[in-house]
C-alpha atoms as a PDB file:
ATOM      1  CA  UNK A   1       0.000   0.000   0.000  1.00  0.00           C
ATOM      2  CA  UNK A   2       1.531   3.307  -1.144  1.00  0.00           C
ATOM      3  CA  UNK A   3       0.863   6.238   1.627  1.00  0.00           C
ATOM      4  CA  UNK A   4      -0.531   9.172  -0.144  1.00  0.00           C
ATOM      5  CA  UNK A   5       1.360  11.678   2.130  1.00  0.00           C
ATOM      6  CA  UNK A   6       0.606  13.576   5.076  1.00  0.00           C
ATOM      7  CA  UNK A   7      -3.182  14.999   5.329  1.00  0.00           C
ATOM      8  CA  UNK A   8      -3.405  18.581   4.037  1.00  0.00           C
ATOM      9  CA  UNK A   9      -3.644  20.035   7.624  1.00  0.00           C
ATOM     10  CA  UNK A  10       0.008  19.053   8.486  1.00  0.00           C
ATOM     11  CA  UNK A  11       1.034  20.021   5.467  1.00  0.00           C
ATOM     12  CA  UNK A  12      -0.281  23.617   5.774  1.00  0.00           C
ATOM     13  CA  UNK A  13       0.771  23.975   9.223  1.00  0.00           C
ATOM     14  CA  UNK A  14       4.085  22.362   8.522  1.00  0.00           C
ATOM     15  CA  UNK A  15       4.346  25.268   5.891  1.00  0.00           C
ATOM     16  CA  UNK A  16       3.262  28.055   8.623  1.00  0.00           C
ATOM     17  CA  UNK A  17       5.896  26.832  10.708  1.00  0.00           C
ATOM     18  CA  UNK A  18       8.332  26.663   8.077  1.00  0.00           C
ATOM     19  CA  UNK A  19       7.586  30.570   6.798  1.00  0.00           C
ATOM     20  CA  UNK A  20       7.611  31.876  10.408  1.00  0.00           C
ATOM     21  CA  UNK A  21      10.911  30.282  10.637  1.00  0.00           C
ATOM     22  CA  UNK A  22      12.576  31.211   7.367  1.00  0.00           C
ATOM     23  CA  UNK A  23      11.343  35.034   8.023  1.00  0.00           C
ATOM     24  CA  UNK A  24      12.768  35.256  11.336  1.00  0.00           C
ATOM     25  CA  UNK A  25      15.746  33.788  10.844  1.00  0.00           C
ATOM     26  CA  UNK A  26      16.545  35.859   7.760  1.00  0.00           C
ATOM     27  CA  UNK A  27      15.918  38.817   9.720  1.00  0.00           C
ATOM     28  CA  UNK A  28      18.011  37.881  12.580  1.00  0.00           C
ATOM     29  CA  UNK A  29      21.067  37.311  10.363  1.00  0.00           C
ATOM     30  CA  UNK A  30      20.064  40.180   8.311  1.00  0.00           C
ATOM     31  CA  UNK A  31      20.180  42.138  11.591  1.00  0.00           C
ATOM     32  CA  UNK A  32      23.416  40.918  12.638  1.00  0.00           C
ATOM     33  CA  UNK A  33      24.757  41.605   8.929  1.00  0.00           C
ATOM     34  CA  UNK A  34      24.323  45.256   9.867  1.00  0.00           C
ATOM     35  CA  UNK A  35      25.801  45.498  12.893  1.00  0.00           C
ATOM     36  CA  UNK A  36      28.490  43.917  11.487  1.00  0.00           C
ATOM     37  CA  UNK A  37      28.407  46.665   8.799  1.00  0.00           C
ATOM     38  CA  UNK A  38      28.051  49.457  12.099  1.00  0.00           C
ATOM     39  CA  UNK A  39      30.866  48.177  13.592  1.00  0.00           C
ATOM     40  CA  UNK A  40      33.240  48.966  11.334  1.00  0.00           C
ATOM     41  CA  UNK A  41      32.127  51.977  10.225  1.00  0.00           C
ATOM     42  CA  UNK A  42      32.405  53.104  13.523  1.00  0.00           C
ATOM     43  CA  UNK A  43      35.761  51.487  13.983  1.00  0.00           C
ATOM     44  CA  UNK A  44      37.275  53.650  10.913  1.00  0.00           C
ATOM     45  CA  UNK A  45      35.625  56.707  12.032  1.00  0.00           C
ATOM     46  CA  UNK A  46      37.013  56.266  15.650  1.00  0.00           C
ATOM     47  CA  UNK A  47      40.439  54.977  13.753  1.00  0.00           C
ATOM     48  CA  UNK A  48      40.464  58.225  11.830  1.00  0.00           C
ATOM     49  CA  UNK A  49      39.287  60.304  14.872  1.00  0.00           C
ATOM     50  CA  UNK A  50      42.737  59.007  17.205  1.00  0.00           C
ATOM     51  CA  UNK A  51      44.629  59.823  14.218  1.00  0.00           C
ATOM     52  CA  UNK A  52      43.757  63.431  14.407  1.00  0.00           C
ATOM     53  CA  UNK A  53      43.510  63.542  17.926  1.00  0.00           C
ATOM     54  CA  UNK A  54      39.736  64.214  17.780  1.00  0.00           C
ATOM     55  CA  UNK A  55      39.689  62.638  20.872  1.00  0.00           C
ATOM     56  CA  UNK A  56      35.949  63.964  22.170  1.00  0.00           C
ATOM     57  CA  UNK A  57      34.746  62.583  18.478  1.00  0.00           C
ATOM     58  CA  UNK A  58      36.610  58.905  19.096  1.00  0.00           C
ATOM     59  CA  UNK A  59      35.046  59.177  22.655  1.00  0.00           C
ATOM     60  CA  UNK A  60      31.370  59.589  21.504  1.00  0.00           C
ATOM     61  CA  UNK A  61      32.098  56.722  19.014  1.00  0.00           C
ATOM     62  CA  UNK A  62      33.113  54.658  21.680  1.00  0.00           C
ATOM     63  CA  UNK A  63      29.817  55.376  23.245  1.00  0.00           C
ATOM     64  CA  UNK A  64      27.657  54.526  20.561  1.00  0.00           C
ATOM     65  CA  UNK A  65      29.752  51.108  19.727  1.00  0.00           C
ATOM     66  CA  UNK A  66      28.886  50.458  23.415  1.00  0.00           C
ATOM     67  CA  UNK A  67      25.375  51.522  23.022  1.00  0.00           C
ATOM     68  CA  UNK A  68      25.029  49.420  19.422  1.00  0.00           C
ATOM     69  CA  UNK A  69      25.634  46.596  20.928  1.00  0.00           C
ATOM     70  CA  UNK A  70      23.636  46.560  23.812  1.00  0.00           C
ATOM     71  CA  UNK A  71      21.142  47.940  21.339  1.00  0.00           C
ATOM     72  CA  UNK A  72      21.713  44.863  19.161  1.00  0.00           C
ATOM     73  CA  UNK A  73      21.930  42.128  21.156  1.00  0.00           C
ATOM     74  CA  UNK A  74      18.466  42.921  22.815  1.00  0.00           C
ATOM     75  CA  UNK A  75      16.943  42.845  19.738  1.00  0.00           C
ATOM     76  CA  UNK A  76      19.244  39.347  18.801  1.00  0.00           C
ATOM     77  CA  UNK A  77      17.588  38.228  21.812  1.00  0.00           C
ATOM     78  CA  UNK A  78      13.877  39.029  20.614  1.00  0.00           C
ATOM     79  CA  UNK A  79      14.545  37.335  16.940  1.00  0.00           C
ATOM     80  CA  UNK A  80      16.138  34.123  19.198  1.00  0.00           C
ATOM     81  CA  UNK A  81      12.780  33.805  20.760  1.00  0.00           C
ATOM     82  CA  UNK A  82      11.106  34.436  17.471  1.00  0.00           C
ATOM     83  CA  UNK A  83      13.263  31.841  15.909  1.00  0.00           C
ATOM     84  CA  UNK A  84      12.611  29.251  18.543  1.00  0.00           C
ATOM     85  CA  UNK A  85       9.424  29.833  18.737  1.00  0.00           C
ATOM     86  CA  UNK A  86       9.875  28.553  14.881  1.00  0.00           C
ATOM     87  CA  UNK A  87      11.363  25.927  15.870  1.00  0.00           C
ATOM     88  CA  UNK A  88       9.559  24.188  18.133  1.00  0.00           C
ATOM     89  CA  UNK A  89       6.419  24.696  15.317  1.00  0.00           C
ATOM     90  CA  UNK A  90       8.478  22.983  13.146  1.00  0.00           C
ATOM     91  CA  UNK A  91       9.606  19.772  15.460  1.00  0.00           C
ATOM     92  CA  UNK A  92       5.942  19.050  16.434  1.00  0.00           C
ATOM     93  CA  UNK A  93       5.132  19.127  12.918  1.00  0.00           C
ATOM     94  CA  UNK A  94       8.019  17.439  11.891  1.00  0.00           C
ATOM     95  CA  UNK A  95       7.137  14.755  14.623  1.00  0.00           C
ATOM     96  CA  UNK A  96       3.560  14.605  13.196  1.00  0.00           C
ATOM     97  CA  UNK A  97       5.082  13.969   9.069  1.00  0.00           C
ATOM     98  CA  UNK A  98       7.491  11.081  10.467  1.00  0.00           C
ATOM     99  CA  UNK A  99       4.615   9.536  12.236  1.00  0.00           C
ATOM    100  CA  UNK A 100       2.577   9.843   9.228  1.00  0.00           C
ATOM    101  CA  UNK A 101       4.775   8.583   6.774  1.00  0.00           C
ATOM    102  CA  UNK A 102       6.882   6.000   8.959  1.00  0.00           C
ATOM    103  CA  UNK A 103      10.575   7.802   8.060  1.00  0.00           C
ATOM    104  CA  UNK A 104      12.011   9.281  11.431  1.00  0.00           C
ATOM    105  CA  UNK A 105      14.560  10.821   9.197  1.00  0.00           C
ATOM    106  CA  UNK A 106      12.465  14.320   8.509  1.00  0.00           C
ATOM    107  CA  UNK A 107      12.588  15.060  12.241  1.00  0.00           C
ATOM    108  CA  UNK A 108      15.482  17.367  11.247  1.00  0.00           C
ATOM    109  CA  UNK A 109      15.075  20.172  13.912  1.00  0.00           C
ATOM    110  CA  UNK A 110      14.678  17.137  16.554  1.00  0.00           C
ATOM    111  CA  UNK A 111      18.255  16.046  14.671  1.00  0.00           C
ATOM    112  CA  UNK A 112      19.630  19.345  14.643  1.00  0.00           C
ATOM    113  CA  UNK A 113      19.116  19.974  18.792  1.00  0.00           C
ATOM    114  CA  UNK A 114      21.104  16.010  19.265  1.00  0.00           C
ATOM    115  CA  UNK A 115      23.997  17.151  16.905  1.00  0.00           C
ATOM    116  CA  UNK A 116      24.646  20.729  18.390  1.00  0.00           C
ATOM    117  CA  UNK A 117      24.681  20.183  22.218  1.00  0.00           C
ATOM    118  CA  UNK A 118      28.135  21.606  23.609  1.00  0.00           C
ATOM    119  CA  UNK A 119      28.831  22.984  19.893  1.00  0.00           C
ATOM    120  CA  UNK A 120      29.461  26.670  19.332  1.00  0.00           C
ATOM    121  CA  UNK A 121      26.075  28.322  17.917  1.00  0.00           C
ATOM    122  CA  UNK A 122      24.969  31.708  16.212  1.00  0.00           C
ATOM    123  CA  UNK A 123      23.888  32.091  19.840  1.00  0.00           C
ATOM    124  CA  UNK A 124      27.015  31.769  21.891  1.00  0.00           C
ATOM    125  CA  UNK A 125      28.966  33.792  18.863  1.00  0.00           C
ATOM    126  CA  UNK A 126      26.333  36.849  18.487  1.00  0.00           C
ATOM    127  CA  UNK A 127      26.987  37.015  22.425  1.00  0.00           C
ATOM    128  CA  UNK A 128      30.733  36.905  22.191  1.00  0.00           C
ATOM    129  CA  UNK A 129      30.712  39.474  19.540  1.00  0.00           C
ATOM    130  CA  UNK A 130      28.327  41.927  21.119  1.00  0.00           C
ATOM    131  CA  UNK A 131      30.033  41.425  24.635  1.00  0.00           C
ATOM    132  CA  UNK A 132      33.770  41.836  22.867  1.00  0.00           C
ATOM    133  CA  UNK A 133      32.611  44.949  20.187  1.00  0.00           C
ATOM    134  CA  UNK A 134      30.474  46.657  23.447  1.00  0.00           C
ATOM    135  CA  UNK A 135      33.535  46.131  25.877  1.00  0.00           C
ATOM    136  CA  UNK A 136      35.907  47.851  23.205  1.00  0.00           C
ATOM    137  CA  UNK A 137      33.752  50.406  23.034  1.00  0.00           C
ATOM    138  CA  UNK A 138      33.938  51.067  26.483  1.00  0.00           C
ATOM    139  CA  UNK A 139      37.908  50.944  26.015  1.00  0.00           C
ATOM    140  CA  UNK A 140      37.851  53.465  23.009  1.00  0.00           C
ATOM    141  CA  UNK A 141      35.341  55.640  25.377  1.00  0.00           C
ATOM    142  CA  UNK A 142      38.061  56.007  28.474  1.00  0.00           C
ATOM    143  CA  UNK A 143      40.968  55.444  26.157  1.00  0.00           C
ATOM    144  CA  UNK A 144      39.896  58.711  24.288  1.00  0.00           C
ATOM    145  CA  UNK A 145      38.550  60.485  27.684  1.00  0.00           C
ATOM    146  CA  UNK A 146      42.352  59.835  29.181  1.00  0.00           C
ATOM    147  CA  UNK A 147      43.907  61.325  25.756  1.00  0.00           C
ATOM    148  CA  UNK A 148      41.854  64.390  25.985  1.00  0.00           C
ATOM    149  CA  UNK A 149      42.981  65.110  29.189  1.00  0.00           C
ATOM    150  CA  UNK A 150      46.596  64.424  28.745  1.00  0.00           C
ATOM    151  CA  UNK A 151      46.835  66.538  25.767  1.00  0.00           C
ATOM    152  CA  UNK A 152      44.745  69.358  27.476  1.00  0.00           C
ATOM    153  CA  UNK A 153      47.674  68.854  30.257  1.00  0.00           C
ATOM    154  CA  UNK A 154      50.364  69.588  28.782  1.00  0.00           C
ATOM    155  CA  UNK A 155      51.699  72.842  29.086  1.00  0.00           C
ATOM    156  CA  UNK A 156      52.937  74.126  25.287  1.00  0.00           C
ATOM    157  CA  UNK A 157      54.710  76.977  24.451  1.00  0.00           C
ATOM    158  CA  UNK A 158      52.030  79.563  23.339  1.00  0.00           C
ATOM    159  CA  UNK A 159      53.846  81.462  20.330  1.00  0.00           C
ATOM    160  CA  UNK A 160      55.333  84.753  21.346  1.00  0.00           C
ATOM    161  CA  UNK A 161      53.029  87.494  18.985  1.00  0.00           C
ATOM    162  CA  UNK A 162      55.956  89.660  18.062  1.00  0.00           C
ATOM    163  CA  UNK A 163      54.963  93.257  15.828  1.00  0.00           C
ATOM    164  CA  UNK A 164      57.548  95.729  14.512  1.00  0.00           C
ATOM    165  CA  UNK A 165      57.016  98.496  13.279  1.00  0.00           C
ATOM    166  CA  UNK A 166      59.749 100.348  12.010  1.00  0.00           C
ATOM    167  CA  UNK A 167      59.252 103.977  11.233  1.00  0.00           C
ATOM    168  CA  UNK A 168      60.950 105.573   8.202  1.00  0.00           C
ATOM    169  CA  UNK A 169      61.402 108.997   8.080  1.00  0.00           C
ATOM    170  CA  UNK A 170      61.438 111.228   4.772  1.00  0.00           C
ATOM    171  CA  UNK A 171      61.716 114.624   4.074  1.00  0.00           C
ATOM    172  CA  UNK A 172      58.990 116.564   2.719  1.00  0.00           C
ATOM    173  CA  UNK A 173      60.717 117.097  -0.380  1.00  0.00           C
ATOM    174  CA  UNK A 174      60.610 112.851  -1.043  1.00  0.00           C
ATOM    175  CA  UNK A 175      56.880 112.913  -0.320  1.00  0.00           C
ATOM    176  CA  UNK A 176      56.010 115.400  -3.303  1.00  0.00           C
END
């Protein structure tokens, strides 16, 4: 006897769970894609800003790379949930097409979860990289603060303002 598939039902929800998925996860990495892109704008402009001792301008970009990231990895937090929230669509229904069709092989998320227990995941990296980028931040921010005031410090020679004027004097006769 040939199975004629899972019903319709499990095949529409197994769909639903499979679009809520795809969009969320797209966003997330779309999401960390730009911070990425942040970062290192922010990098070069701080980069550029030590260079010409700009140090209040490397300061406030070491703020907002601190702020980004926080910023960022509550939001990676929210698409997580999203994602998982995918996920777990997707195992029931997965769990519901093996069942139907007798191959335990389609449980992939079910598979996925086994295989990835102890194993580095977009998870644990997003968090390294927002902890390291938002902790350099931090650096660049008193790094920049200290520079400002040791420059400020520093007691330079102000240029002596020297005029001459030099006064010629001529006979009335030269003048005509």
């Amino acid at each position: 006897m040939i199975m004629a598939g899972p019903p319709q039902r499990s095949s529409e929800a197994l769909r639903h769970a499979w679009d809520w998925f795809d969009l969320h996860s797209k966003q997330r990495m779309q999401t960390v894609n730009f911070y990425i892109i942040l970062v290192g704008a922010i990098l070069a402009g701080s980069g550029a800003a030590l260079k010409e001792k700009q140090y209040l301008y490397s300061a406030l970009l070491g703020f907002l790379l601190t702020l980004m990231s926080a910023l960022f990895f509550a939001m990676d937090r929210r698409a997580r949930v999203l994602v998982r929230v995918g996920e777990s669509a997707l195992r029931r229904e997965e769990e519901l097409l093996a069942k139907d069709t007798g191959n335990q092989e389609v449980e992939l998320v079910g598979a996925s979860d086994h295989s990835s227990k102890g194993a580095l995941t977009y998870g644990r990296i997003f968090y390294t990289m927002f902890v390291v980028m938002g902790t350099l931040g931090i650096a660049l921010l008193v790094a920049s603060v200290l520079a400002q005031i040791a420059s400020s410090s520093r007691t330079e020679p102000k240029p002596e303002l020297r005029v001459t004027i030099q006064f010629q004097s001529s006979s009335p006769a030269s003048l005509l």
